[in-house]
C-alpha atoms as a PDB file:
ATOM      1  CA  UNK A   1      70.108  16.348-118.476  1.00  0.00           C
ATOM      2  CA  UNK A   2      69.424  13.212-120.169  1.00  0.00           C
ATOM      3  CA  UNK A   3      72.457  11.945-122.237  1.00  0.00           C
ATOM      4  CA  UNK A   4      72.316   9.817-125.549  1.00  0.00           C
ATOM      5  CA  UNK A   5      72.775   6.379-124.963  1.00  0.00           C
ATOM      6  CA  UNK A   6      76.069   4.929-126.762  1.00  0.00           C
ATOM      7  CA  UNK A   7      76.227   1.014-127.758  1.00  0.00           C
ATOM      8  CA  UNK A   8      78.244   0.380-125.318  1.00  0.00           C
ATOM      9  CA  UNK A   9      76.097   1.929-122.233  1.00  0.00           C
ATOM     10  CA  UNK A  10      72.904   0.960-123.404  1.00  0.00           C
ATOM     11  CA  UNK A  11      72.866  -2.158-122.510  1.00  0.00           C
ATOM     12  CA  UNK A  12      74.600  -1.529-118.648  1.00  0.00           C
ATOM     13  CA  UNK A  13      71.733   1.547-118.759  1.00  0.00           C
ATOM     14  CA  UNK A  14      68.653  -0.862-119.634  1.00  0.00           C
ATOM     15  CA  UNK A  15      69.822  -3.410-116.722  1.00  0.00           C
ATOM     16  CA  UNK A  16      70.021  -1.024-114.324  1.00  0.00           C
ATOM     17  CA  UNK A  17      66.172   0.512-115.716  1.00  0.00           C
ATOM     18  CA  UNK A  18      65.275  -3.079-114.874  1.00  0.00           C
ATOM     19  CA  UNK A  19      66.782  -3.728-111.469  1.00  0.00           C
ATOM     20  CA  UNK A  20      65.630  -0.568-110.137  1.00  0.00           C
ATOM     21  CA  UNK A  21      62.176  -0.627-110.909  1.00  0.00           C
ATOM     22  CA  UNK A  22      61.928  -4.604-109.867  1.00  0.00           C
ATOM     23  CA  UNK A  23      63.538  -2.825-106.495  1.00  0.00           C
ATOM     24  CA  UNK A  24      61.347  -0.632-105.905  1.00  0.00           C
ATOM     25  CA  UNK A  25      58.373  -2.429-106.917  1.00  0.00           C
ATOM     26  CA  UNK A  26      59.111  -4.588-103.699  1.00  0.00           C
ATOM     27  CA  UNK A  27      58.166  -2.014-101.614  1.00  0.00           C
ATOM     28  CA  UNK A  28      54.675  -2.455-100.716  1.00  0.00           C
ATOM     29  CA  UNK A  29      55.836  -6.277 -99.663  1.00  0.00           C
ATOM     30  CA  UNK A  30      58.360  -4.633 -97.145  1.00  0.00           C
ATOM     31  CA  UNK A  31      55.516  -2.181 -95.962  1.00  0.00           C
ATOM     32  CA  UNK A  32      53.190  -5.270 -95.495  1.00  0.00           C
ATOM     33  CA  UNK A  33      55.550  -7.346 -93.900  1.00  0.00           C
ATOM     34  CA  UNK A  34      56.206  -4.478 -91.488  1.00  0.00           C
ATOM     35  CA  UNK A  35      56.051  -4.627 -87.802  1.00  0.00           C
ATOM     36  CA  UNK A  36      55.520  -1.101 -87.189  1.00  0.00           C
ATOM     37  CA  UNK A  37      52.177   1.155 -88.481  1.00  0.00           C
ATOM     38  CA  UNK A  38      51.827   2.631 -91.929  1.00  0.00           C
ATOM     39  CA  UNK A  39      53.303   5.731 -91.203  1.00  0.00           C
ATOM     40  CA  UNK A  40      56.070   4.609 -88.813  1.00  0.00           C
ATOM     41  CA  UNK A  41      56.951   2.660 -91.860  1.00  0.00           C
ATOM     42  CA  UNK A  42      57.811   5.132 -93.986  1.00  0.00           C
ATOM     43  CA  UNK A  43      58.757   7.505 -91.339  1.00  0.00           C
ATOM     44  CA  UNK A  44      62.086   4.535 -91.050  1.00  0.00           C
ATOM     45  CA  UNK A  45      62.280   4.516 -94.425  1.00  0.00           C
ATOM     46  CA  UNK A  46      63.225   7.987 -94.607  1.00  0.00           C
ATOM     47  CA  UNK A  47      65.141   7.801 -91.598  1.00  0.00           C
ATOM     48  CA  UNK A  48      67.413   5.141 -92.402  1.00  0.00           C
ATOM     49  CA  UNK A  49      67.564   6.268 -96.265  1.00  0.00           C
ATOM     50  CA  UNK A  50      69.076   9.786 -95.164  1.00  0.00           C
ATOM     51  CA  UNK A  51      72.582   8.972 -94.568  1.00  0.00           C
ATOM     52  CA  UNK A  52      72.870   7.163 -98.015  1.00  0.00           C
ATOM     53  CA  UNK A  53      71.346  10.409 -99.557  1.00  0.00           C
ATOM     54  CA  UNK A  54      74.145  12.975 -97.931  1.00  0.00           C
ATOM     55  CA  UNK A  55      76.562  10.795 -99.308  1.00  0.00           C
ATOM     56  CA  UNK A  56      74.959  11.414-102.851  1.00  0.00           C
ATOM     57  CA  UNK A  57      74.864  14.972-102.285  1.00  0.00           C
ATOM     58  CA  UNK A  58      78.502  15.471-101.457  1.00  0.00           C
ATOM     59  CA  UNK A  59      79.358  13.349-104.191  1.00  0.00           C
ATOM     60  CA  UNK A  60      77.174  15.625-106.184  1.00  0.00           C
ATOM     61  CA  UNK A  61      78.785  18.485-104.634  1.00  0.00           C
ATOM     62  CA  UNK A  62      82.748  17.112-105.051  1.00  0.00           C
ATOM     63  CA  UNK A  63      81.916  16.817-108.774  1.00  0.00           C
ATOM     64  CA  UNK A  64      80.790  20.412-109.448  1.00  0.00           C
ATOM     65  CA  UNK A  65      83.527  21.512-107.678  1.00  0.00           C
ATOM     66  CA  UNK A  66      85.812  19.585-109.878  1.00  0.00           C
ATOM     67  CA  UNK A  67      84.163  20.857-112.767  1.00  0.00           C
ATOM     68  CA  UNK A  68      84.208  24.436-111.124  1.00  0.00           C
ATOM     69  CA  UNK A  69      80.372  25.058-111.234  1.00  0.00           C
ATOM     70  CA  UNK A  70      78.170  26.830-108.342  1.00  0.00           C
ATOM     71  CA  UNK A  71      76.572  25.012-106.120  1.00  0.00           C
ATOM     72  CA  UNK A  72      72.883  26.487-106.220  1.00  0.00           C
ATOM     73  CA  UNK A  73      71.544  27.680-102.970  1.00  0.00           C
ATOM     74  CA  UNK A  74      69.327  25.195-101.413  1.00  0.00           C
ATOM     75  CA  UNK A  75      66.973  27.958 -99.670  1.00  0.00           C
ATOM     76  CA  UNK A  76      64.080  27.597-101.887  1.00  0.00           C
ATOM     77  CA  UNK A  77      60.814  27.413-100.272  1.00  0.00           C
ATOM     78  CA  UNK A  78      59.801  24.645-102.909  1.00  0.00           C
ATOM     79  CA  UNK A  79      62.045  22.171-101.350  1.00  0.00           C
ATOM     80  CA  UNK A  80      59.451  22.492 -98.676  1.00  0.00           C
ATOM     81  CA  UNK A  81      56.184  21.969-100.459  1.00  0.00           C
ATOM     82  CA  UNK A  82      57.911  18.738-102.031  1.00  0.00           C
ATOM     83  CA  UNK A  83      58.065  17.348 -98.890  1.00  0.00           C
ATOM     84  CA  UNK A  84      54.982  18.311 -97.773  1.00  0.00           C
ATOM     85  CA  UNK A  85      53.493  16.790-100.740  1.00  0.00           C
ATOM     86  CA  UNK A  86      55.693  13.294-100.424  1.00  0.00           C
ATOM     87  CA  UNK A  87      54.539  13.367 -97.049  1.00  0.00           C
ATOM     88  CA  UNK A  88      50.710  13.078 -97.877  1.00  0.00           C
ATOM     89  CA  UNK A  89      51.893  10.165-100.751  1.00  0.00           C
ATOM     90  CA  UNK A  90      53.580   8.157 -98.748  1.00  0.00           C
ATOM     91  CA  UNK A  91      50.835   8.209 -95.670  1.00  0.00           C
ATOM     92  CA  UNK A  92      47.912   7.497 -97.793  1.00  0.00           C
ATOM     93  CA  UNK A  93      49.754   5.167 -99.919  1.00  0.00           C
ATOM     94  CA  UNK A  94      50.854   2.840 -96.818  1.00  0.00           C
ATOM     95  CA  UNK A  95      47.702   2.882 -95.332  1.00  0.00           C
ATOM     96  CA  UNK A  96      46.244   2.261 -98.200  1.00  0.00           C
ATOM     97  CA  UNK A  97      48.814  -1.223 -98.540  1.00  0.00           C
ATOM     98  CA  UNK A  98      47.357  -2.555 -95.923  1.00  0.00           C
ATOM     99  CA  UNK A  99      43.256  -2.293 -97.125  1.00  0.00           C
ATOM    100  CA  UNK A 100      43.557  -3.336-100.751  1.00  0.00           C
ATOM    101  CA  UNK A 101      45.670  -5.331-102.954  1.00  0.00           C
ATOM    102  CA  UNK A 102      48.915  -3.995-103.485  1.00  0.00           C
ATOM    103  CA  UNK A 103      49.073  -4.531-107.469  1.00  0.00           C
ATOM    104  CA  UNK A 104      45.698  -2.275-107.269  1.00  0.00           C
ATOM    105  CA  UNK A 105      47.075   0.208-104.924  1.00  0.00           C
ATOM    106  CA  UNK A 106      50.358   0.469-106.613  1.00  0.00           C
ATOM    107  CA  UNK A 107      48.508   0.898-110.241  1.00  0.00           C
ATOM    108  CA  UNK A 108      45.859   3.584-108.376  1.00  0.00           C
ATOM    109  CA  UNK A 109      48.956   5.546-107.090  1.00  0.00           C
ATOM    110  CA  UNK A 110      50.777   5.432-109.891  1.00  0.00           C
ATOM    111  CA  UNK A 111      47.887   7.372-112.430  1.00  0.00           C
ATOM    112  CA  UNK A 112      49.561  10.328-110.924  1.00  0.00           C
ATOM    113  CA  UNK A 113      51.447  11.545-114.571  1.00  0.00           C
ATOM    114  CA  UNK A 114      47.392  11.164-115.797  1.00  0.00           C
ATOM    115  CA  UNK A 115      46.753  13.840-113.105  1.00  0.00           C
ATOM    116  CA  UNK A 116      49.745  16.386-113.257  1.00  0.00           C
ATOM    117  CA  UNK A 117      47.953  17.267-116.710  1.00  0.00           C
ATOM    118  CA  UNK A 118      44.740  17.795-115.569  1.00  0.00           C
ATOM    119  CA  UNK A 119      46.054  20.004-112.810  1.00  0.00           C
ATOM    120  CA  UNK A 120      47.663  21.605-115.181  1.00  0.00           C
ATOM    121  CA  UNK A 121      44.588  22.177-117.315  1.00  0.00           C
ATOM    122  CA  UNK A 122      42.728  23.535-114.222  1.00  0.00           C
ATOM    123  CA  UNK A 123      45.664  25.704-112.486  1.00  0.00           C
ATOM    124  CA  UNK A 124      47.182  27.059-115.873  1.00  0.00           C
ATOM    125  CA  UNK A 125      44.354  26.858-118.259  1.00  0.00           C
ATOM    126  CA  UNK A 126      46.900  24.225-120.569  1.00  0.00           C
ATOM    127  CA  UNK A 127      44.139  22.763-122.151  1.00  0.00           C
ATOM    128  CA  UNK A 128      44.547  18.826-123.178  1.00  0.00           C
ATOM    129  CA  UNK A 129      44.015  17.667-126.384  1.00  0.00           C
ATOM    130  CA  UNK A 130      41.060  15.603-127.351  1.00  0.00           C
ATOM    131  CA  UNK A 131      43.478  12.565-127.099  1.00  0.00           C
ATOM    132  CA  UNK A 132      44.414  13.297-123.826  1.00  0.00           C
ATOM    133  CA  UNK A 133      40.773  13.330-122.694  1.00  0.00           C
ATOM    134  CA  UNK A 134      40.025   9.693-124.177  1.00  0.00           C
ATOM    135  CA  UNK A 135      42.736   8.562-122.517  1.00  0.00           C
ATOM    136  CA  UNK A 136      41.689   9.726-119.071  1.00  0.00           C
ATOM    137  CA  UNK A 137      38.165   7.937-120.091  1.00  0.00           C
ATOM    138  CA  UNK A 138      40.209   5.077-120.780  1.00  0.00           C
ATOM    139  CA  UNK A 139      41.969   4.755-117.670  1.00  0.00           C
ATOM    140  CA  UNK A 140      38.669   5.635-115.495  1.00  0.00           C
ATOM    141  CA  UNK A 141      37.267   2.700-117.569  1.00  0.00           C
ATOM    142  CA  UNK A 142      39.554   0.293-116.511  1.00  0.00           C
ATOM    143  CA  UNK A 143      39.765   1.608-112.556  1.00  0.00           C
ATOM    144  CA  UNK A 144      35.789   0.203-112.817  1.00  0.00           C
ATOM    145  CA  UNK A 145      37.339  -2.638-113.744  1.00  0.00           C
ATOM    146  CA  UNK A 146      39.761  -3.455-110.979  1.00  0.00           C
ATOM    147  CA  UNK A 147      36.998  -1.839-108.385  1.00  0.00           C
ATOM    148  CA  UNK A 148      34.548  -3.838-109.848  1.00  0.00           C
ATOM    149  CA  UNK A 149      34.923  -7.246-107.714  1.00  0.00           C
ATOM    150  CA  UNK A 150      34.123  -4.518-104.420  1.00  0.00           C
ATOM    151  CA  UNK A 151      31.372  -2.811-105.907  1.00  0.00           C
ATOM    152  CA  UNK A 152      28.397  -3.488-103.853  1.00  0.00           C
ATOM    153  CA  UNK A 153      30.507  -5.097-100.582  1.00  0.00           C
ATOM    154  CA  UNK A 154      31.680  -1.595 -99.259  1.00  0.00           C
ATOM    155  CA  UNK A 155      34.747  -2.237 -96.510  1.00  0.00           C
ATOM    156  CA  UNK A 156      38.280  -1.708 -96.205  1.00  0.00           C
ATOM    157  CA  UNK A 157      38.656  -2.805 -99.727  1.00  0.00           C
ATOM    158  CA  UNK A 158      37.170   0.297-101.537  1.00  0.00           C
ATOM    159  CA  UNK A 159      38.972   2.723 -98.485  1.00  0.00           C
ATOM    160  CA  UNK A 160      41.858   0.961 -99.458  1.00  0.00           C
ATOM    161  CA  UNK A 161      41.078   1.563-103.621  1.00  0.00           C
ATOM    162  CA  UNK A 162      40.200   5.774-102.670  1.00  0.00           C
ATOM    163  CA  UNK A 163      43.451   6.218-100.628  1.00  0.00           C
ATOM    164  CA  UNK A 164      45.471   4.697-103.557  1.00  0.00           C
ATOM    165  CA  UNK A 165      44.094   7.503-106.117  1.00  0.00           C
ATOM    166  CA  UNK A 166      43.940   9.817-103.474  1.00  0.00           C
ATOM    167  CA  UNK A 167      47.882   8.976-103.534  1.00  0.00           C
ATOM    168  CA  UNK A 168      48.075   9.847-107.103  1.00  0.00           C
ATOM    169  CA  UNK A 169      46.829  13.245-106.204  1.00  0.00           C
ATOM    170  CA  UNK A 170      49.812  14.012-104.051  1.00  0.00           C
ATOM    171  CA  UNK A 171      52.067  12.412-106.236  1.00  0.00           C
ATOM    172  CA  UNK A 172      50.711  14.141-109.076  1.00  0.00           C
ATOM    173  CA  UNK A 173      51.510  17.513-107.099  1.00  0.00           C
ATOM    174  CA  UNK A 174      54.703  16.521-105.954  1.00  0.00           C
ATOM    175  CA  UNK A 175      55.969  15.441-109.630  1.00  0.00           C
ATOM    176  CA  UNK A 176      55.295  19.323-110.507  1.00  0.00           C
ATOM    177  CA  UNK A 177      57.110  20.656-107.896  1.00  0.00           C
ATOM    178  CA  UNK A 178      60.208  18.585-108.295  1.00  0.00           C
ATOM    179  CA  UNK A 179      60.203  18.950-111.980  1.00  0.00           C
ATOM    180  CA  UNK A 180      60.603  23.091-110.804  1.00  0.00           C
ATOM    181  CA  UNK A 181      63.499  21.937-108.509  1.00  0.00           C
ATOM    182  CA  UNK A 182      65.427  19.714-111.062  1.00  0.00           C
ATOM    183  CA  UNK A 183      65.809  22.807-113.285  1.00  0.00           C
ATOM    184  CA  UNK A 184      67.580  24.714-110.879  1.00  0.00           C
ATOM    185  CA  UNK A 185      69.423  21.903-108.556  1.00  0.00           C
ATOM    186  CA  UNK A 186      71.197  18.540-109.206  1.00  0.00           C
ATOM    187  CA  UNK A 187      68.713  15.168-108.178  1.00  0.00           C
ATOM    188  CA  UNK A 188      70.673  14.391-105.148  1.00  0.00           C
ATOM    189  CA  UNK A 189      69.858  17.659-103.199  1.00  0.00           C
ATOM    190  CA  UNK A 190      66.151  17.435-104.118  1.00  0.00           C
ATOM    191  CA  UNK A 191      66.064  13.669-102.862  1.00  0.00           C
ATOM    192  CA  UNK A 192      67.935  14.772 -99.789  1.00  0.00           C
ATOM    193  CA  UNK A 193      65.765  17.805 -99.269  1.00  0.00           C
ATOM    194  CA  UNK A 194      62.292  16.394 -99.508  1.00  0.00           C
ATOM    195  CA  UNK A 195      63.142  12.954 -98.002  1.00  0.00           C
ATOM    196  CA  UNK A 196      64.439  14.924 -95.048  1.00  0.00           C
ATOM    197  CA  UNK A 197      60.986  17.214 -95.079  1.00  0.00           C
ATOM    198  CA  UNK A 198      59.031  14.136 -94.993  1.00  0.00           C
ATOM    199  CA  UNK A 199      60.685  12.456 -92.222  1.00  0.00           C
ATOM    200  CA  UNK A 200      60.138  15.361 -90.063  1.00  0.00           C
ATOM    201  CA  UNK A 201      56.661  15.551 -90.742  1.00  0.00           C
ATOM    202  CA  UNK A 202      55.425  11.693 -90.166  1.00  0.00           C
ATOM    203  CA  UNK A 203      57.927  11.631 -87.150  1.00  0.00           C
ATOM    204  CA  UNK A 204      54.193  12.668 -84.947  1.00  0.00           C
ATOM    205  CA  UNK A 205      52.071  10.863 -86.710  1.00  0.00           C
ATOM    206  CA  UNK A 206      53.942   7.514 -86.271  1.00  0.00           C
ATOM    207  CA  UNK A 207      54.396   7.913 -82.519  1.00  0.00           C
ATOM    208  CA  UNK A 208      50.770   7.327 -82.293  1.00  0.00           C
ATOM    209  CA  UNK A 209      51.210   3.920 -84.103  1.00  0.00           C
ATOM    210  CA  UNK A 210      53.646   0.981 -83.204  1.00  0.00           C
ATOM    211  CA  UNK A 211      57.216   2.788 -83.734  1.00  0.00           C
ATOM    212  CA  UNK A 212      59.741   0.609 -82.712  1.00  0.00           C
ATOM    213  CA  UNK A 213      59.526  -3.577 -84.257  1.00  0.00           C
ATOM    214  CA  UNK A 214      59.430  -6.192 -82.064  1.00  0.00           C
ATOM    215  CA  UNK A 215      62.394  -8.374 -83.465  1.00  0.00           C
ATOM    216  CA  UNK A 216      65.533  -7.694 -85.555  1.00  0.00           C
ATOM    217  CA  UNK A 217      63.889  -9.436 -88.514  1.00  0.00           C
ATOM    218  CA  UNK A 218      61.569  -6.908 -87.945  1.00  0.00           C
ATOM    219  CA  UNK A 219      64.622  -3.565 -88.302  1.00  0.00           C
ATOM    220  CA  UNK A 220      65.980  -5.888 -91.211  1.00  0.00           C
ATOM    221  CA  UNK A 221      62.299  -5.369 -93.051  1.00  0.00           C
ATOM    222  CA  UNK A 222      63.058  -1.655 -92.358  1.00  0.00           C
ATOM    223  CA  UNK A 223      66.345  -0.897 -93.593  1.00  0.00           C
ATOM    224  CA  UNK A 224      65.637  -3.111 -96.747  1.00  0.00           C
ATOM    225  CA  UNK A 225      62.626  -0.782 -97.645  1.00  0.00           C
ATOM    226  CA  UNK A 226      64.934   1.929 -97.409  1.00  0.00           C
ATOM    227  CA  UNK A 227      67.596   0.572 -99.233  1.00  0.00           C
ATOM    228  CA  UNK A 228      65.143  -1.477-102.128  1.00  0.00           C
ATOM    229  CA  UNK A 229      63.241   1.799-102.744  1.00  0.00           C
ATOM    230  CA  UNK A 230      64.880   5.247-101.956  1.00  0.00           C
ATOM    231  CA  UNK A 231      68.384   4.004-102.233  1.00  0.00           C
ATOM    232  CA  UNK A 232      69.160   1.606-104.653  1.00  0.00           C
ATOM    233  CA  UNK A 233      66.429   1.691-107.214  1.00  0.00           C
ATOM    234  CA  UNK A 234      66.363   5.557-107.094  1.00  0.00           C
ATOM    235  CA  UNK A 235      70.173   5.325-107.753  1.00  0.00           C
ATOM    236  CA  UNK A 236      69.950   2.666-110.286  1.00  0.00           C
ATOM    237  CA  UNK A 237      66.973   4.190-112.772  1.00  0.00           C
ATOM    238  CA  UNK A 238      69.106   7.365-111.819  1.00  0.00           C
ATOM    239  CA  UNK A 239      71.998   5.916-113.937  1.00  0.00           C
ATOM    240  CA  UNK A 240      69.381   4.306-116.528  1.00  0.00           C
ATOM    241  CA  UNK A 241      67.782   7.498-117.278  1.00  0.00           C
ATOM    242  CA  UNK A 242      71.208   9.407-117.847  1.00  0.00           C
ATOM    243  CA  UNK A 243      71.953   6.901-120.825  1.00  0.00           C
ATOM    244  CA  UNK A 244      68.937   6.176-122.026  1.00  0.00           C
ATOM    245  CA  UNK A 245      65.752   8.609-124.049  1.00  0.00           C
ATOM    246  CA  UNK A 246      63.463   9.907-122.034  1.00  0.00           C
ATOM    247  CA  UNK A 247      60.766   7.265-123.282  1.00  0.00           C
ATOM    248  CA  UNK A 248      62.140   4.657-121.659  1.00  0.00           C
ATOM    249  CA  UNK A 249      61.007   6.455-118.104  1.00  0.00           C
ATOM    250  CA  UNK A 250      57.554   4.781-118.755  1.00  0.00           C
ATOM    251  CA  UNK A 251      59.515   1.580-118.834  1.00  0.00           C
ATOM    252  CA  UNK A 252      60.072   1.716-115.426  1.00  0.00           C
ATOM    253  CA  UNK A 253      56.311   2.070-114.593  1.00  0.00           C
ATOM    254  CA  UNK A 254      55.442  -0.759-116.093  1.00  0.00           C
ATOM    255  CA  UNK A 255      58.172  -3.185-114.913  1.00  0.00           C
ATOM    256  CA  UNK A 256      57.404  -1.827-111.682  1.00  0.00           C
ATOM    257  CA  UNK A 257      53.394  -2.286-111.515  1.00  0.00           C
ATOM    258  CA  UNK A 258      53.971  -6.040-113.044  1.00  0.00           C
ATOM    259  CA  UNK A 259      56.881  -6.207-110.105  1.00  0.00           C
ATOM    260  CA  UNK A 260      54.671  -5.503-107.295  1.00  0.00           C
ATOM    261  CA  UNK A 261      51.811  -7.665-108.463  1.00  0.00           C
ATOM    262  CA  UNK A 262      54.275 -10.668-108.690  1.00  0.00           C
ATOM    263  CA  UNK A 263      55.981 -10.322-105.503  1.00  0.00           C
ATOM    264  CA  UNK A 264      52.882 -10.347-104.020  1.00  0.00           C
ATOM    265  CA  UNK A 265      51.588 -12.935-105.853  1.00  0.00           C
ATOM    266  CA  UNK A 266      54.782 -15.265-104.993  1.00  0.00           C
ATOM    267  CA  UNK A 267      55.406 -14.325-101.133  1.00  0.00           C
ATOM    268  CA  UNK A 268      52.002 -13.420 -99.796  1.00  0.00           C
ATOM    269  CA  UNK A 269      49.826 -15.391-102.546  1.00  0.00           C
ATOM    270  CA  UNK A 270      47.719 -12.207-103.316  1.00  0.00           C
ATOM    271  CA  UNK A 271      46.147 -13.011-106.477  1.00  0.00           C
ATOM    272  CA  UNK A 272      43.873 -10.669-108.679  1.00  0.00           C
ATOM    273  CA  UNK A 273      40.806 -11.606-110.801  1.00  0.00           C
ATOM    274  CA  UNK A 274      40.919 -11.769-114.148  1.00  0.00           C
ATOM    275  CA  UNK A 275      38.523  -8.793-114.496  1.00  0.00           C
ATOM    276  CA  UNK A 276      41.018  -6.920-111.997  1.00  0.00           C
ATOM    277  CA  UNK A 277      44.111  -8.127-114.291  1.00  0.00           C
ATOM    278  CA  UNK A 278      41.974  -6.691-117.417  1.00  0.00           C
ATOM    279  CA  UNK A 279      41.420  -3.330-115.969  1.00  0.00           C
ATOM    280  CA  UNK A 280      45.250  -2.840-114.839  1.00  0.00           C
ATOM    281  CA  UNK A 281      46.314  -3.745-118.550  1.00  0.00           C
ATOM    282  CA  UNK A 282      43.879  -0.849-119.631  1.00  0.00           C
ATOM    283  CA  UNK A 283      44.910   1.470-117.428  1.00  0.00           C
ATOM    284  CA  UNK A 284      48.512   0.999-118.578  1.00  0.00           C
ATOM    285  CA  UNK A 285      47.211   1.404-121.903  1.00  0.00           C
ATOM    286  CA  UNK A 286      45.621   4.605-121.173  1.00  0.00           C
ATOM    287  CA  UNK A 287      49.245   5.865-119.418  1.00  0.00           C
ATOM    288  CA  UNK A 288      50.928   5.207-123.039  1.00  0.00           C
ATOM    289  CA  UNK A 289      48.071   6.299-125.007  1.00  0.00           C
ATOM    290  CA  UNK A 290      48.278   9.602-122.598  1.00  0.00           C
ATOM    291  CA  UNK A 291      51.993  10.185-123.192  1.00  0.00           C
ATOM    292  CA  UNK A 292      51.660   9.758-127.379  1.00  0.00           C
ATOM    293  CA  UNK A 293      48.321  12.565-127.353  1.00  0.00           C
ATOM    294  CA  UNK A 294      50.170  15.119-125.299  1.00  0.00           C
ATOM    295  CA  UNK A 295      53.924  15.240-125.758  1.00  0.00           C
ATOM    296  CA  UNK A 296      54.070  18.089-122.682  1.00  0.00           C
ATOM    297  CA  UNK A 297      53.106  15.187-120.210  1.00  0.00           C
ATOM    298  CA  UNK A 298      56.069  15.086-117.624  1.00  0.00           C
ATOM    299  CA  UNK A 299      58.131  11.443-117.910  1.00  0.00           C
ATOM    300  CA  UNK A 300      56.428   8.981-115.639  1.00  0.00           C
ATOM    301  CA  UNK A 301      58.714   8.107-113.001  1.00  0.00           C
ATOM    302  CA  UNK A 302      59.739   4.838-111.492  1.00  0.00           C
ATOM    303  CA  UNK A 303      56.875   4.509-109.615  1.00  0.00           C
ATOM    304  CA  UNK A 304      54.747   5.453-106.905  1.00  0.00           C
ATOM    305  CA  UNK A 305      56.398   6.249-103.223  1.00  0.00           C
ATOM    306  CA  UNK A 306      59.473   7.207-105.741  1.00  0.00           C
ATOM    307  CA  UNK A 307      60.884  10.588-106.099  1.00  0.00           C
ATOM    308  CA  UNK A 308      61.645  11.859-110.213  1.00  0.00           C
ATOM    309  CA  UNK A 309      65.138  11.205-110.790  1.00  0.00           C
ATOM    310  CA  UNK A 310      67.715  12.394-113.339  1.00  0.00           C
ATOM    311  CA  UNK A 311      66.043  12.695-116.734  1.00  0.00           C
ATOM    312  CA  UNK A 312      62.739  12.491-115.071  1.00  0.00           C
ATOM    313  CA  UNK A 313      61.550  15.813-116.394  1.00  0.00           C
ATOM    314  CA  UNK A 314      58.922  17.616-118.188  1.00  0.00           C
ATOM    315  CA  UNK A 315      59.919  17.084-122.148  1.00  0.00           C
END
């Protein structure tokens, strides 16, 4: 549960906000930079992220114990479709790395909160409010935009553009499961859980790519995407979000979309058109505007590739 920030933790709380979305906005550089495929990527980013996660868990564990509370029991068959559904994000969105910019594939991925409403709307019958629909208009409006320097030359480019929103899609679904798992079980066991699921499942698909790098820089680049994006950052907005209102979630977004665009600006001198820069402002727009129309719109979490952490939940 989200816990009112005091004056004296706010500050700590909206550093750590910061740092962890800036860290996990450097994934798509590490996935880049990689020496292994897509997939065998993020198949070693679970992997090496796991131990770092059981320690959470038994911390999360010791403390309940101290405090004399149950642990809950972690045979829920969601646990599974969470994985399953972090397993389709995080193939299509490091293939998708590798085809198109990664400030456009990180922004495409990262509509996902735009989406969980809409599936809501057509699995529940929650109908949005007229707001809610202008904003979607608004944030297909500026996807032209970004798309619109590829329109007409076809290629990788536009693959690259369909796997990022195709991203959003699994993210979208894996944000509603999770927020289901976060009422019944502490963030450390969901991380755990679905991290775990995911590994298992890309484990066959990245045998069929490069699985091993070639050079130790190569196993550095690995165990710093683990650590930059399911460790740290997830443990720092963790912290942020326990002190802090649950507005400041879309915070993290933002600093994280801006992130990835300047690392890869700065270290692999990606640069986007203005046109492209215009449409991922109005997209962001269209992710606040969203939130304001329809107050039911689950917190947007840190970012794409990301799992909801604590006080990531439907308000």
């Amino acid at each position: 549960m989200t816990t009112l920030a005091t004056p004296r933790s706010e500050p700590a709380a909206l550093i750590a906000l910061f740092a962890g979305a800036l860290a996990i906005g450097s994934s798509g550089i590490f996935v880049r930079l990689s020496e292994t495929g897509p997939t065998a990527t993020a198949f070693w980013r679970g992997a090496f992220a796991l131990p770092f996660l059981a320690v959470w868990v038994v911390l999360e564990r010791r403390r309940r114990a101290a405090a004399r509370q149950a642990n809950a029991s972690v045979r829920d068959p969601l646990f599974l479709w969470a994985g399953v559904f972090f397993t389709g994000d995080l193939a299509l969105w490091h293939w998708s790395l590798l085809l198109t910019s990664i400030a456009a594939s990180t922004l495409e991925a990262n509509c996902a909160p735009l989406l969980v409403s809409v599936f809501a709307w057509l699995l529940w019958g929650e109908r949005p409010r007229l707001g809610f629909v202008l904003s979607l208009a608004l944030a297909f409006a500026g996807m032209l935009l970004i798309l619109a320097p590829k329109l007409g030359g076809g290629g990788h480019g536009l693959l690259g553009d369909a796997l990022g929103l195709g991203t959003a899609c699994f993210y979208a679904a894996y944000i509603m499961v999770v927020a289901r798992l976060r009422a019944r079980h502490d963030t450390g066991i969901v991380m755990f859980a679905s991290t775990l699921v995911f590994t298992v499942l890309l484990l066959p698909i990245a045998l069929t790519q490069k699985f091993l790098p070639s050079t130790a820089h190569g196993w550095w680049l690995l165990v710093g995407c683990a650590l930059s994006a399911q460790v740290i950052g997830q443990s720092l907005i963790a912290y942020a979000l326990a002190h802090l209102p649950a507005t400041f979630s879309a915070v993290g977004l933002y600093v994280q979309v801006v992130a990835a665009a300047g690392y890869a600006w700065l270290i692999l001198d990606e640069r986007l058109a203005p046109i492209q820069l215009l449409g991922g402002a109005v997209v962001l727009l269209a992710i606040a505007f969203a939130r304001s129309a329809r107050r039911t719109l689950p917190p947007l979490s840190a970012g794409v590739g990301v799992q909801p952490v604590e006080g990531q939940r439907p308000e």
